[in-house]
Protein backbone atom coordinates (compact mmCIF):
# COMPACT_ATOMS: atom_id res chain seq x y z
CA UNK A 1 -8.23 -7.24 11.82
CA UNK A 2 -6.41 -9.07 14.93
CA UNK A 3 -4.35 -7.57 17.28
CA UNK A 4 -1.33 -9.82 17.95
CA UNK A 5 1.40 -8.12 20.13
CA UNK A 6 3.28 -4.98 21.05
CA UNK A 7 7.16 -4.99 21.61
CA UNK A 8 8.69 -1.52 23.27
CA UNK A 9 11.59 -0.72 20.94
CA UNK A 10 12.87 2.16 22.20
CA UNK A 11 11.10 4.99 24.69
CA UNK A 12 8.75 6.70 22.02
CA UNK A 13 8.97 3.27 19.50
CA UNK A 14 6.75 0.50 19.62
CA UNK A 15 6.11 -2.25 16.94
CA UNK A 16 2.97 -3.21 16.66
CA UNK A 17 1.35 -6.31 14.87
CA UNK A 18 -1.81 -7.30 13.14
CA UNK A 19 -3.27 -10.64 11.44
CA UNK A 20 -5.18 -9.00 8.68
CA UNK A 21 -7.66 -11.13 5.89
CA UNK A 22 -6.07 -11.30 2.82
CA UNK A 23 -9.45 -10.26 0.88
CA UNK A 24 -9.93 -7.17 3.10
CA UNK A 25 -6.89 -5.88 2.64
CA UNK A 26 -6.54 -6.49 -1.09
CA UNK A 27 -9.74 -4.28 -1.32
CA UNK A 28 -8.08 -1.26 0.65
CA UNK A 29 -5.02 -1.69 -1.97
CA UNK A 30 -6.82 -1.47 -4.80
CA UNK A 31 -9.12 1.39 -3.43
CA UNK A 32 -5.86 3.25 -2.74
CA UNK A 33 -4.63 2.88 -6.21
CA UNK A 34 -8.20 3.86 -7.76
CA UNK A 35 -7.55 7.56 -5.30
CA UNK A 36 -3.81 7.86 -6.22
CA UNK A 37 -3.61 6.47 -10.30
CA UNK A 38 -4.43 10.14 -11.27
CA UNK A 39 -1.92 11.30 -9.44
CA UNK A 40 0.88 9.23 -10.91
CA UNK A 41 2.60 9.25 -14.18
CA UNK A 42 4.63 7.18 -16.82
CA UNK A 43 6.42 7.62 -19.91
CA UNK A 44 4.02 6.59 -22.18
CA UNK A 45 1.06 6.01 -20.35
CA UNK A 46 -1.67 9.01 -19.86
CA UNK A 47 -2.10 10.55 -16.94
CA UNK A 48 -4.57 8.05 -14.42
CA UNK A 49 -4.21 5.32 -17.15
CA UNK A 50 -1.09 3.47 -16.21
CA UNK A 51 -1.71 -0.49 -15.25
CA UNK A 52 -1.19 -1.16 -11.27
CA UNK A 53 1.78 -3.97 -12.08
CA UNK A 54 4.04 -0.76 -13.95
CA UNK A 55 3.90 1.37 -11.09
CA UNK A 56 4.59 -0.94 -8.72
CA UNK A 57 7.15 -2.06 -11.12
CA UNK A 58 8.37 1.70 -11.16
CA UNK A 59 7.92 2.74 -7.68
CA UNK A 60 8.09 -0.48 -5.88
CA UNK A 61 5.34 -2.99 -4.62
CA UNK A 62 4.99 -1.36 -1.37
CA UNK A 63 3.75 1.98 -2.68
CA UNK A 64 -0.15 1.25 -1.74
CA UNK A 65 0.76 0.21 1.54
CA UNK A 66 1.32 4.05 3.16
């Protein structure tokens, strides 16, 4: 992970940015999904066995990113 810059938004904002490897961060996604796939559930699917692509279909593609 590379730091790249900080812009003051407001007086308690600040944006921050990062250069981060594509391969390292894949890795935290999908150990994300491995911790939070019980958790989540779809018509049709049992509980924990629901494919990655259906809930980020469902719930949109940034829901591994929090």
């Amino acid at each position: 992970m590379k730091f790249v810059s900080a812009n003051k938004i407001e007086t308690n904002t600040v944006e921050l940015k990062f250069l981060i490897a594509k391969d390292t961060f894949d890795a935290e996604v999908t150990k994300v999904f491995n911790q939070k796939k019980s958790k989540i559930t779809i018509q049709g699917f049992r509980p924990g066995k629901a494919p990655r692509k259906m809930i980020e279909k469902m719930y949109g593609e940034f829901v591994f990113f929090e």
